[in-house]
PDB file of N, CA and C in Angstrom:
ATOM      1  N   UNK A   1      24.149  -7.104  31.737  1.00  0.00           N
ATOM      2  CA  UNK A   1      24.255  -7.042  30.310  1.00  0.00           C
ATOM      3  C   UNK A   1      22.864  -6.790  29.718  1.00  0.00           C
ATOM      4  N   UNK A   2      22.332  -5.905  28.502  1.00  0.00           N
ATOM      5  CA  UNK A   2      21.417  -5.510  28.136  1.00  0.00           C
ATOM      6  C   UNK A   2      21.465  -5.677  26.710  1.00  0.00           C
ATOM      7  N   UNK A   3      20.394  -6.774  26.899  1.00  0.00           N
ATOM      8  CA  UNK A   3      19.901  -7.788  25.954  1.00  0.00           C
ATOM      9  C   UNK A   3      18.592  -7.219  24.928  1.00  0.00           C
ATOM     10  N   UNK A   4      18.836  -6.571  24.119  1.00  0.00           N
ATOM     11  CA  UNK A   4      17.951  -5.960  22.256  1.00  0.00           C
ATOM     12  C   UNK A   4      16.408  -7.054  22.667  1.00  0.00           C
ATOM     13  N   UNK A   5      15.325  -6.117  22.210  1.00  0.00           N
ATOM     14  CA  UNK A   5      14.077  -6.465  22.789  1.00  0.00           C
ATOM     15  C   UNK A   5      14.245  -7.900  21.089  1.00  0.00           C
ATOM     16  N   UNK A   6      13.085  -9.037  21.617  1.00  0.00           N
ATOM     17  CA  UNK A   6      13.144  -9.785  20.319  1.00  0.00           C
ATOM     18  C   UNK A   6      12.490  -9.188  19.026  1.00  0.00           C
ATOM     19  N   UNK A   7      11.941  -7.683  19.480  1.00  0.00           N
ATOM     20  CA  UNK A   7      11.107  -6.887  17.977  1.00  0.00           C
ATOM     21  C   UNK A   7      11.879  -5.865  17.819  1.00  0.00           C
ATOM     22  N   UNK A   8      13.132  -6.045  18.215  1.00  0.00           N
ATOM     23  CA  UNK A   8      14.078  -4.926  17.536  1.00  0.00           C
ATOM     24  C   UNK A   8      14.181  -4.963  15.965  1.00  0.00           C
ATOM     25  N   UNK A   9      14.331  -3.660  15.705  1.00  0.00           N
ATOM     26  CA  UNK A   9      14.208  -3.645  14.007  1.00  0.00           C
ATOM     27  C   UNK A   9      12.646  -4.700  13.497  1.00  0.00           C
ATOM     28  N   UNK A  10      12.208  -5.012  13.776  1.00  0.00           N
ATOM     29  CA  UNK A  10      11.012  -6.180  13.387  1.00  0.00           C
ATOM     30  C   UNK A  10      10.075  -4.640  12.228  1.00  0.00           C
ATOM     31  N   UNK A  11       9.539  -5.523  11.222  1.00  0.00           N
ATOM     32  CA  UNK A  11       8.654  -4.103  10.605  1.00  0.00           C
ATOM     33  C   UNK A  11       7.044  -4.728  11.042  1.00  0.00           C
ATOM     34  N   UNK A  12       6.143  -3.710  11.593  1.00  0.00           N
ATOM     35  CA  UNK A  12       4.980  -4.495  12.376  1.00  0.00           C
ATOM     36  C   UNK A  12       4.183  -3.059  11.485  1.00  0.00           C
ATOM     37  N   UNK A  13       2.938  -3.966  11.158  1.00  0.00           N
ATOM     38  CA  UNK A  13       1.714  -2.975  10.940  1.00  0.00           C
ATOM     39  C   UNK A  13       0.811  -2.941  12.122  1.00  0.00           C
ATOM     40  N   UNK A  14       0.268  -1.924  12.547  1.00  0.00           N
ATOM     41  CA  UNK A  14      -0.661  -1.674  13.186  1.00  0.00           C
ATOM     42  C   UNK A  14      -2.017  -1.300  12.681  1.00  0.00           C
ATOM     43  N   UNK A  15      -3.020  -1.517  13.297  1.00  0.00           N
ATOM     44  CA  UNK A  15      -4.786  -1.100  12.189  1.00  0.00           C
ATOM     45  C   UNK A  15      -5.773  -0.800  12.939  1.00  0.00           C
ATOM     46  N   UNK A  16      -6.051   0.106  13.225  1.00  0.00           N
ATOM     47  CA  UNK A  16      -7.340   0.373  14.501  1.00  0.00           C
ATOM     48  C   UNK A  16      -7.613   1.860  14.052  1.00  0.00           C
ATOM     49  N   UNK A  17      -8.803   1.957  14.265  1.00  0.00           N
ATOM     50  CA  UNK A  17      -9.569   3.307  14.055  1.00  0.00           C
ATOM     51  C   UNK A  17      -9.656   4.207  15.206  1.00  0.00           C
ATOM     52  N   UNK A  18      -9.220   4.227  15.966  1.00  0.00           N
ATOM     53  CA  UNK A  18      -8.657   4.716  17.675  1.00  0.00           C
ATOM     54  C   UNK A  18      -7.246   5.521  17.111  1.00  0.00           C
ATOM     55  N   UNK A  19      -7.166   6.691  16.984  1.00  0.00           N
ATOM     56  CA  UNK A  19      -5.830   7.260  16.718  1.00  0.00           C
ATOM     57  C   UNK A  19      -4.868   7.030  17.961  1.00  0.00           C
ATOM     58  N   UNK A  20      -5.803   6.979  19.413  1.00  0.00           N
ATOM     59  CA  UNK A  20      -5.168   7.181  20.275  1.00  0.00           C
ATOM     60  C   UNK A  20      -4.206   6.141  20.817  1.00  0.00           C
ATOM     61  N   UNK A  21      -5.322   4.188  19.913  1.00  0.00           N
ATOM     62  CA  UNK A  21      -4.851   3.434  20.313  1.00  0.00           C
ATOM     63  C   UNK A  21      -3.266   3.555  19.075  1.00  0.00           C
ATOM     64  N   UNK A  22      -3.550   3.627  18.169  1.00  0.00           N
ATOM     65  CA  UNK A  22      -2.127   3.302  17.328  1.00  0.00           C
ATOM     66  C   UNK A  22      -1.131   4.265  17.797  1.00  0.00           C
ATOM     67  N   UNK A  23      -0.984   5.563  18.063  1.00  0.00           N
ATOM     68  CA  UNK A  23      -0.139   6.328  19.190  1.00  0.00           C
ATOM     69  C   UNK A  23       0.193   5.554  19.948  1.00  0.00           C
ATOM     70  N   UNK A  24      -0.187   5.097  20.936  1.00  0.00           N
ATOM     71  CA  UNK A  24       0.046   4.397  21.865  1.00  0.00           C
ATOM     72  C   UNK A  24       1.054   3.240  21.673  1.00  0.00           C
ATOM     73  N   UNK A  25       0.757   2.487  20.863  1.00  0.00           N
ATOM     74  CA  UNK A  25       1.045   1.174  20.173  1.00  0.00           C
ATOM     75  C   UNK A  25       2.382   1.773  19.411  1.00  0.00           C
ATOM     76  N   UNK A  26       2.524   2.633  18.638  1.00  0.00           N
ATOM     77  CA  UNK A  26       3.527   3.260  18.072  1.00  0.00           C
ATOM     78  C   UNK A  26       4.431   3.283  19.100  1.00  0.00           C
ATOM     79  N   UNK A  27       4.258   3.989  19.951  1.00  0.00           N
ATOM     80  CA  UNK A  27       5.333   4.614  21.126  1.00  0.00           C
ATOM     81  C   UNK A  27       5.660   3.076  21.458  1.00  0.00           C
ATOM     82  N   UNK A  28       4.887   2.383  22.219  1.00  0.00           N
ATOM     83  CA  UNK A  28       5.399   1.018  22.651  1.00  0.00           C
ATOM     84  C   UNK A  28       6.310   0.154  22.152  1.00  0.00           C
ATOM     85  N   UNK A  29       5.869   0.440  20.397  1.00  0.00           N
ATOM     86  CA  UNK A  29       6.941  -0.646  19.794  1.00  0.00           C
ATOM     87  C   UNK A  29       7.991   0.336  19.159  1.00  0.00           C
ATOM     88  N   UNK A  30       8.490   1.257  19.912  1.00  0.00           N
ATOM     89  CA  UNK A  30       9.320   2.220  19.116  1.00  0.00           C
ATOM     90  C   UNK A  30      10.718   1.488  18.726  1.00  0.00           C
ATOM     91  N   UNK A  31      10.827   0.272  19.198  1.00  0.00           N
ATOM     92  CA  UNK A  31      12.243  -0.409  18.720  1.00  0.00           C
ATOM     93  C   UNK A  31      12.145  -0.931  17.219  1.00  0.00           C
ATOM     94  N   UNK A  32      10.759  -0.877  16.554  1.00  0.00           N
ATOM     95  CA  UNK A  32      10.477  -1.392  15.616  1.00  0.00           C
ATOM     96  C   UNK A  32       9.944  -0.193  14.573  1.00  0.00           C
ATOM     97  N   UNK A  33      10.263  -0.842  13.214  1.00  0.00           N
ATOM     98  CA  UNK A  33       9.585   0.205  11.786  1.00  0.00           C
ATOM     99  C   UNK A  33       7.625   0.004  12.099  1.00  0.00           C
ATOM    100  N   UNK A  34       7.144   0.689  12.654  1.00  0.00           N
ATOM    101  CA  UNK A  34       5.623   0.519  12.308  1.00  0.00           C
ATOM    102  C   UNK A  34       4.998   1.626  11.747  1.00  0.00           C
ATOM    103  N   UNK A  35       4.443   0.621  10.827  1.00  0.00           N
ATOM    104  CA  UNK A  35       3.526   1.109   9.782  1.00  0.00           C
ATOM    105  C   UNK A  35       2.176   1.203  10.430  1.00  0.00           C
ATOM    106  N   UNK A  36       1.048   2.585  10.456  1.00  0.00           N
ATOM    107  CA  UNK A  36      -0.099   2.689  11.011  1.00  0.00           C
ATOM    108  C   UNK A  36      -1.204   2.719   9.856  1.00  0.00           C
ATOM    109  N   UNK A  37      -2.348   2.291   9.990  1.00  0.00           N
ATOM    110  CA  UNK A  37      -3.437   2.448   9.161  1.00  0.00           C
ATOM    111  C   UNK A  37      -4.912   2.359  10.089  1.00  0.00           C
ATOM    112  N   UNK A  38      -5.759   3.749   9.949  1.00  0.00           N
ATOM    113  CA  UNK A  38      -6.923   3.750  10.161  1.00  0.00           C
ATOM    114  C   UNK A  38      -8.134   3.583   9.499  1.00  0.00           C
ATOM    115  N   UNK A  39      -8.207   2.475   8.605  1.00  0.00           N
ATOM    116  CA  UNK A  39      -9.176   1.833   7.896  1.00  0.00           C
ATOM    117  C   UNK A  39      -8.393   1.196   6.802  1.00  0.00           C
ATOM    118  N   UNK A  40      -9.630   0.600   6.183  1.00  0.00           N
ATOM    119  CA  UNK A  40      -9.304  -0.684   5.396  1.00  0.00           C
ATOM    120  C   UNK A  40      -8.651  -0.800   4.058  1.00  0.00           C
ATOM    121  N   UNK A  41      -8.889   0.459   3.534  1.00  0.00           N
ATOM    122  CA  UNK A  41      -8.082   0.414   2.067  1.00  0.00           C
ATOM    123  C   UNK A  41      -6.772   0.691   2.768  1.00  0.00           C
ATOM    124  N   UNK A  42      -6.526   1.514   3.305  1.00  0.00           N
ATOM    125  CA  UNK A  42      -4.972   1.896   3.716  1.00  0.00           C
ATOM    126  C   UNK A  42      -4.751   0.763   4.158  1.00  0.00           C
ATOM    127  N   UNK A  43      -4.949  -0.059   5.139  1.00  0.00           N
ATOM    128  CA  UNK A  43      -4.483  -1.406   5.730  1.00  0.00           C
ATOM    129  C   UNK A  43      -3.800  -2.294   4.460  1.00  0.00           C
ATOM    130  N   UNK A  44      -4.992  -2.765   3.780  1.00  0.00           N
ATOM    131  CA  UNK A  44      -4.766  -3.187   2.372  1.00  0.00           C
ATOM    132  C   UNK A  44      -3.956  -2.853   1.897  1.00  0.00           C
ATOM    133  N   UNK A  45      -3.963  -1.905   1.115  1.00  0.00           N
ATOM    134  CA  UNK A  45      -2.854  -0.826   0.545  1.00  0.00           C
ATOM    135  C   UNK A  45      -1.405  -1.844   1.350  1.00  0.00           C
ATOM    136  N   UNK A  46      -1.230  -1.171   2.392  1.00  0.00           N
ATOM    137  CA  UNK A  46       0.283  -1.636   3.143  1.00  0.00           C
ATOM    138  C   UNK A  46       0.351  -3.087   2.690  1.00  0.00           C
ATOM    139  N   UNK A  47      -0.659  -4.176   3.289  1.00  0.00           N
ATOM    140  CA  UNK A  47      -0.387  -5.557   3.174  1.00  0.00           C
ATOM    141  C   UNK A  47      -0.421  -5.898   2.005  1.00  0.00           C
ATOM    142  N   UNK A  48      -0.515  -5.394   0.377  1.00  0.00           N
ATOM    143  CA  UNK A  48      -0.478  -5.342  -0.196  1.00  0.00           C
ATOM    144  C   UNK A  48       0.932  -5.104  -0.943  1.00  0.00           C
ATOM    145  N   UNK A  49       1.572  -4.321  -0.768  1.00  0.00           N
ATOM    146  CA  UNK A  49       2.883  -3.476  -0.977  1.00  0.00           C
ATOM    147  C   UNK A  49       4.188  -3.806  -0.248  1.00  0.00           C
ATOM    148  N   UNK A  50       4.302  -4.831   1.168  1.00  0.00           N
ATOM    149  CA  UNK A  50       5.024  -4.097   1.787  1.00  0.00           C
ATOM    150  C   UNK A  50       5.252  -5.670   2.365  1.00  0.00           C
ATOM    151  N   UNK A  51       6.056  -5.644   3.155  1.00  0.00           N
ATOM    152  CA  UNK A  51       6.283  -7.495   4.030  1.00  0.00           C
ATOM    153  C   UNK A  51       6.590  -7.201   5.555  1.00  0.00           C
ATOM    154  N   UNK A  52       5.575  -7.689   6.235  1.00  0.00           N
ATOM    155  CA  UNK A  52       5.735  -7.445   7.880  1.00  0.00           C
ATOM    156  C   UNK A  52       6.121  -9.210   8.693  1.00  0.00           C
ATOM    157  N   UNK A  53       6.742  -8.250   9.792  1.00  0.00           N
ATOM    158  CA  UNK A  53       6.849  -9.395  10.215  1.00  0.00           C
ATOM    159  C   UNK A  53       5.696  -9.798  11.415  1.00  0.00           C
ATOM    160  N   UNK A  54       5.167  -9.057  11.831  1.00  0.00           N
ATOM    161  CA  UNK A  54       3.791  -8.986  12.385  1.00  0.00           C
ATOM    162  C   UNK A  54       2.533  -7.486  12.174  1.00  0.00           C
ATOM    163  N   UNK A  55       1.390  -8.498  12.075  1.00  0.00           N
ATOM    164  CA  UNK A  55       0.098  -7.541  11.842  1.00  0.00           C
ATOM    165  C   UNK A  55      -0.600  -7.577  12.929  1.00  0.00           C
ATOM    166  N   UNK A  56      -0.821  -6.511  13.527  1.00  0.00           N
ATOM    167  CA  UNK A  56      -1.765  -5.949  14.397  1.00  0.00           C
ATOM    168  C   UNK A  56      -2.879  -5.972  13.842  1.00  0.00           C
ATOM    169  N   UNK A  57      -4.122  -6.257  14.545  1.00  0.00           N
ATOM    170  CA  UNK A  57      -5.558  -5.630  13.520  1.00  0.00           C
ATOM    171  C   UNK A  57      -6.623  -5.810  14.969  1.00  0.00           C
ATOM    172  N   UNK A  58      -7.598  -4.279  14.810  1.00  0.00           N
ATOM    173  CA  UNK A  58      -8.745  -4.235  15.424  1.00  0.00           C
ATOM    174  C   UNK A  58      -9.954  -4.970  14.560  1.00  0.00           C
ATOM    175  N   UNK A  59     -10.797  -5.514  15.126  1.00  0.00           N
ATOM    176  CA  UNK A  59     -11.942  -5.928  14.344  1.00  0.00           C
ATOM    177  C   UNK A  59     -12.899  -4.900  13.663  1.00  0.00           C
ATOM    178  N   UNK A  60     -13.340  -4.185  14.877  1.00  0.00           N
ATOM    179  CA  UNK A  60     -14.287  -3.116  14.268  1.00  0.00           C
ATOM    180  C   UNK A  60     -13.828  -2.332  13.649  1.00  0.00           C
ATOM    181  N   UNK A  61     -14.425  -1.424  12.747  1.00  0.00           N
ATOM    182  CA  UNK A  61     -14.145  -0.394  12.198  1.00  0.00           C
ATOM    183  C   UNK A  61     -13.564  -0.128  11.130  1.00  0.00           C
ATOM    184  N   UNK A  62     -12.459  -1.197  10.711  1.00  0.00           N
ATOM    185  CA  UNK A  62     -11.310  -1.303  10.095  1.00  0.00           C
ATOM    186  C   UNK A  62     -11.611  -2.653   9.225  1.00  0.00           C
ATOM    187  N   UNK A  63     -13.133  -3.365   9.265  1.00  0.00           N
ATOM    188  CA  UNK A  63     -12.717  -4.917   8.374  1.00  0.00           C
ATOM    189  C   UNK A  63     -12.489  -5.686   8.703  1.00  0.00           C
ATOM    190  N   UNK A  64     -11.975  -5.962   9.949  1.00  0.00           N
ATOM    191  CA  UNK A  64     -11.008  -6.820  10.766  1.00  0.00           C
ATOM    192  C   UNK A  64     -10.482  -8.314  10.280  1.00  0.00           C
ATOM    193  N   UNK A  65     -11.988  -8.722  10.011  1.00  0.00           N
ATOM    194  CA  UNK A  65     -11.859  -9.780   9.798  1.00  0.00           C
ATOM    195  C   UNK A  65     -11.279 -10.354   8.197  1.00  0.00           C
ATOM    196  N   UNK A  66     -12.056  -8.907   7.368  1.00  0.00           N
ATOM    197  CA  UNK A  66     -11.257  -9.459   5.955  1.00  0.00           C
ATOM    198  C   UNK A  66      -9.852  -8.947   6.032  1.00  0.00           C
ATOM    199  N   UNK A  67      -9.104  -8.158   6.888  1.00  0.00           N
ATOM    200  CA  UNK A  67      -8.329  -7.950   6.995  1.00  0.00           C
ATOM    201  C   UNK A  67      -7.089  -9.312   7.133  1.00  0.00           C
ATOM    202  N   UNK A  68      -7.818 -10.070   8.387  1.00  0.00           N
ATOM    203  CA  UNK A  68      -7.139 -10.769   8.634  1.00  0.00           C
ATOM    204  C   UNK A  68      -6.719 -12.016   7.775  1.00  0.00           C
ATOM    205  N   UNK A  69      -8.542 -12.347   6.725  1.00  0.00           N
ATOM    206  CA  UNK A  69      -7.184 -12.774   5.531  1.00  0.00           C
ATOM    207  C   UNK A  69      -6.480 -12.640   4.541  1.00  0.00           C
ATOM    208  N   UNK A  70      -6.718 -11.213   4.426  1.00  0.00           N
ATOM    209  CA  UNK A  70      -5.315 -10.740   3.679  1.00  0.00           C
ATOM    210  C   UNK A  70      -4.267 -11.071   4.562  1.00  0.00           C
ATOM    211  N   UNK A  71      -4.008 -10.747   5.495  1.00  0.00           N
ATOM    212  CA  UNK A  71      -2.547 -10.855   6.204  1.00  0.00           C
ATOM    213  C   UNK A  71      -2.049 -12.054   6.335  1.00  0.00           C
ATOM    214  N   UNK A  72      -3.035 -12.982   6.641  1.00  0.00           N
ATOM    215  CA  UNK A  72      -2.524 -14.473   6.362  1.00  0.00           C
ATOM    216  C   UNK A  72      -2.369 -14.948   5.555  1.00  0.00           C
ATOM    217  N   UNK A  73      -3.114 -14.591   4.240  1.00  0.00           N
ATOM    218  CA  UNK A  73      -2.433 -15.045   2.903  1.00  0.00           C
ATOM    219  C   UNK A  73      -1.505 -14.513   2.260  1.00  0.00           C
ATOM    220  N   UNK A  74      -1.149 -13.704   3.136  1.00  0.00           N
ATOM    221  CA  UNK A  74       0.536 -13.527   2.463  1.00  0.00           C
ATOM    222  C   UNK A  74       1.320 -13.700   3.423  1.00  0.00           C
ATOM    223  N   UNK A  75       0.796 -14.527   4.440  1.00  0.00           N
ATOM    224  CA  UNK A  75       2.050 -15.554   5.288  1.00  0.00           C
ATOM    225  C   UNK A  75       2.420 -14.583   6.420  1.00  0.00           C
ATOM    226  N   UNK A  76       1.901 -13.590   6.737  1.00  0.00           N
ATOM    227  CA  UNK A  76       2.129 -12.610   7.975  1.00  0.00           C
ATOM    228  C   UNK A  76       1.170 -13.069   9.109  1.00  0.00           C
ATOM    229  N   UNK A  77       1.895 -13.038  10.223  1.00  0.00           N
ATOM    230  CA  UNK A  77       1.609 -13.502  11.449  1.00  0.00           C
ATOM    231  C   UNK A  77       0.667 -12.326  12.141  1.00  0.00           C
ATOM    232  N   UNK A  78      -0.400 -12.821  12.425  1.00  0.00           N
ATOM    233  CA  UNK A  78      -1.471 -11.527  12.908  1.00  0.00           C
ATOM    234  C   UNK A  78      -2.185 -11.722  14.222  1.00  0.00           C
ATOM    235  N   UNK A  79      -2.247 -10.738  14.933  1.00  0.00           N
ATOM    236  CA  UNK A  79      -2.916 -10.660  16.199  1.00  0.00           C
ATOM    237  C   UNK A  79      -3.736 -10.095  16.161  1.00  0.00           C
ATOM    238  N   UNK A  80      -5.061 -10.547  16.430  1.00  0.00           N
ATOM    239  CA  UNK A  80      -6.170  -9.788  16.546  1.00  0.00           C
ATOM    240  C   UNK A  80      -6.367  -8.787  18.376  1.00  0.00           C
ATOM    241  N   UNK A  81      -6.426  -7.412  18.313  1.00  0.00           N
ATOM    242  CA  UNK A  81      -6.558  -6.814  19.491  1.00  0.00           C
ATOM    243  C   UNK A  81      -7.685  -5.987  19.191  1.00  0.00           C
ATOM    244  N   UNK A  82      -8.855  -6.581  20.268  1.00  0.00           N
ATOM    245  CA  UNK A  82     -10.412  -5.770  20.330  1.00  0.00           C
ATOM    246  C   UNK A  82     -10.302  -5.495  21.351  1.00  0.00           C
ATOM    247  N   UNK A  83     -11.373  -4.618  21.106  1.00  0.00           N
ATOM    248  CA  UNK A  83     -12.411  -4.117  22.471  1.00  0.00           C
ATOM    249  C   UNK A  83     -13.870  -4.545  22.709  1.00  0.00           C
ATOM    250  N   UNK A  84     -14.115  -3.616  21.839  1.00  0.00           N
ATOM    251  CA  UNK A  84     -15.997  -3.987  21.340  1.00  0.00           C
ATOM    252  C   UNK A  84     -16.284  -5.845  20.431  1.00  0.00           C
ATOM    253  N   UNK A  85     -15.080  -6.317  19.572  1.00  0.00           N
ATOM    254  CA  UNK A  85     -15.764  -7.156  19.450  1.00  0.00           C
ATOM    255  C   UNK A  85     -14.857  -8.501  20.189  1.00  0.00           C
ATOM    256  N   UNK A  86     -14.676  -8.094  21.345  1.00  0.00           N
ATOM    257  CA  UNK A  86     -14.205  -9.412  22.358  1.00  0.00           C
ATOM    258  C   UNK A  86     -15.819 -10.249  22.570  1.00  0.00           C
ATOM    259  N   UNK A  87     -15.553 -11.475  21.589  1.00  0.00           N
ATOM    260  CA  UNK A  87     -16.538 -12.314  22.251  1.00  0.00           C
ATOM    261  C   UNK A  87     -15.830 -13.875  22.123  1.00  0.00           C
ATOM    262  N   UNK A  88     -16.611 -14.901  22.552  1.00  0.00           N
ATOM    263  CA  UNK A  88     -16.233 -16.072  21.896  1.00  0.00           C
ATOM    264  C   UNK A  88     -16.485 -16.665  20.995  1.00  0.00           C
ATOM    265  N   UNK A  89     -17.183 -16.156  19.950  1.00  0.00           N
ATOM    266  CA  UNK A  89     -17.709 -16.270  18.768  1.00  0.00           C
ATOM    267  C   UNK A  89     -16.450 -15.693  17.809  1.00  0.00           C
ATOM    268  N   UNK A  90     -15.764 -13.738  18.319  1.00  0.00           N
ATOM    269  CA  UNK A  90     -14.940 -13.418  17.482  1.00  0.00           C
ATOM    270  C   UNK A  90     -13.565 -14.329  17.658  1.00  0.00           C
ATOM    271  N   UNK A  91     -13.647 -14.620  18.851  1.00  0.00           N
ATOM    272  CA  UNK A  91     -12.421 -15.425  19.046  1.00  0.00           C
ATOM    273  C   UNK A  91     -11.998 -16.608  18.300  1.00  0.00           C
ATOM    274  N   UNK A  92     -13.027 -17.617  18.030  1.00  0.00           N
ATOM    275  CA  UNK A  92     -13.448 -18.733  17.526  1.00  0.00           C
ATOM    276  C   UNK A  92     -13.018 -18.503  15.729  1.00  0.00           C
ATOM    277  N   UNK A  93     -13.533 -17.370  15.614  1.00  0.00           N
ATOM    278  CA  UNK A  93     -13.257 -16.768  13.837  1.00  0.00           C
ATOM    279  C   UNK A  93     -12.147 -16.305  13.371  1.00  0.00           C
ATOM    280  N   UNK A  94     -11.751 -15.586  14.803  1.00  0.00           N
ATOM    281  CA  UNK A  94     -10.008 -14.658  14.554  1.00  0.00           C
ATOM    282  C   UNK A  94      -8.936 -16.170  14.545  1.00  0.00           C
ATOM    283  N   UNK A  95      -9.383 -17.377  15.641  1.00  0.00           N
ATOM    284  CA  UNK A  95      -8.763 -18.627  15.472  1.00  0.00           C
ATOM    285  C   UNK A  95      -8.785 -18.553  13.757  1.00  0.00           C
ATOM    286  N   UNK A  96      -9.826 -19.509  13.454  1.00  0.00           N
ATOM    287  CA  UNK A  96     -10.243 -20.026  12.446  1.00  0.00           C
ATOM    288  C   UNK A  96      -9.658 -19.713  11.067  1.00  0.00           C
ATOM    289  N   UNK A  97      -9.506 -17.995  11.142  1.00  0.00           N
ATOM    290  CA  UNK A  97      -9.261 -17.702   9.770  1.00  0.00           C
ATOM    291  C   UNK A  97      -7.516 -17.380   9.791  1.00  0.00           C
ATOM    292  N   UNK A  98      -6.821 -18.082  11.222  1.00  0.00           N
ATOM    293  CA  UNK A  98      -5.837 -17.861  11.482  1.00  0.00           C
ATOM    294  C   UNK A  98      -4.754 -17.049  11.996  1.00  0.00           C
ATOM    295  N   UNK A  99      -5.176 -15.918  13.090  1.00  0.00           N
ATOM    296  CA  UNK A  99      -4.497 -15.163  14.204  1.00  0.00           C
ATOM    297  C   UNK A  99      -3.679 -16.052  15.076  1.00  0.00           C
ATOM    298  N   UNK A 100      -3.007 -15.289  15.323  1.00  0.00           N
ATOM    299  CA  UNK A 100      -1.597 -16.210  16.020  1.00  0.00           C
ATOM    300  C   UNK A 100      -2.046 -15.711  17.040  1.00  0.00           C
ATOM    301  N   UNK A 101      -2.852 -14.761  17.539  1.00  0.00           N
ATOM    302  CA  UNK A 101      -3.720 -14.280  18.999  1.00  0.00           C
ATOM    303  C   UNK A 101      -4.242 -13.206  19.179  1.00  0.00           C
ATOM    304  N   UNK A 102      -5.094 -13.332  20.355  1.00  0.00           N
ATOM    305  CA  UNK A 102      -6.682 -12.715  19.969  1.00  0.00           C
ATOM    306  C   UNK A 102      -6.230 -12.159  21.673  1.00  0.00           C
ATOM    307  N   UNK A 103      -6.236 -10.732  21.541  1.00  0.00           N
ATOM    308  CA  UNK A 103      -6.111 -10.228  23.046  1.00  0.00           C
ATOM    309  C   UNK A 103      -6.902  -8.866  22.991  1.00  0.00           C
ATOM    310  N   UNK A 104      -6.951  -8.616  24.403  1.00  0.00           N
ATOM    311  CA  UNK A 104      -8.531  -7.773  24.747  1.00  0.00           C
ATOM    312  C   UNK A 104      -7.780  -6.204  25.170  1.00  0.00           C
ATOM    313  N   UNK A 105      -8.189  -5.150  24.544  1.00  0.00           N
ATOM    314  CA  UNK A 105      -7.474  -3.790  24.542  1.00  0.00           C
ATOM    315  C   UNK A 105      -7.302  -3.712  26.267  1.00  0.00           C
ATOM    316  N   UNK A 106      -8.280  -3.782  26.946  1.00  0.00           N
ATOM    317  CA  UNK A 106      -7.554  -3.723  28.376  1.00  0.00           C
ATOM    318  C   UNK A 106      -6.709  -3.946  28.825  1.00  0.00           C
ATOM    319  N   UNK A 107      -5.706  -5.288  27.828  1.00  0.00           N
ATOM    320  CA  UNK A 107      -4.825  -5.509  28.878  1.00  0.00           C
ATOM    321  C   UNK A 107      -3.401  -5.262  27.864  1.00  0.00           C
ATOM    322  N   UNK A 108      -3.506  -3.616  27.529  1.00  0.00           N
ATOM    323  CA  UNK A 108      -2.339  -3.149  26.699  1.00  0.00           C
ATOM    324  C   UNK A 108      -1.980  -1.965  27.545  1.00  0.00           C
ATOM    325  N   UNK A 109      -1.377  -1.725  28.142  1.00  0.00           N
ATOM    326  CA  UNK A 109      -0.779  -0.747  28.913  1.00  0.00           C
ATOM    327  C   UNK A 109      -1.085   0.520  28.594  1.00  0.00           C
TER     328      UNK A 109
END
């Protein structure tokens, strides 16, 4: 029996300045409405306008971090996914200002 992924239909933003990574990420969550943005007003813009049920966000490039509290102050559940700024310092902050999790682009298929 074949059991509907749990992000079926789910509406997810994605945010990274990597076209290649949000392609990617697109295709992956194709069971889901995702919304893409490569920088920070557009990000905004969406979290602004729109109600997700999860936010993707890169740190660099994109704001990351003020990103992330926009997304939490409007009660959206956000994952922070880096590359360049994987440290334990960003980790400690992506905690802090409230990411539901902090994972490292390597280990995205």
């Amino acid at each position: 029996m074949k059991t509907d992924s749990p992000l079926t239909n789910k509406h997810l933003l994605v945010v990274d300045d990597e076209p290649d990574i949000l392609d990617m990420l697109t295709e992956e969550l194709g069971m889901c409405l995702v919304d893409t943005a490569s920088d920070y007003q557009t990000a905004l813009q969406y979290i602004q306008n729109y109600t997700y049920d999860i936010v993707i966000l890169d740190i660099m490039g994109v704001n990351g971090f003020q990103l992330l509290r926009d997304a939490v102050s409007k009660g959206f559940p956000t994952v922070i996914l880096t590359a360049h700024a994987f440290s334990p310092e960003s980790l400690k902050k992506s905690i802090k200002l409230g990411a539901v999790s902090y994972l490292p682009k390597d280990r995205i298929p």
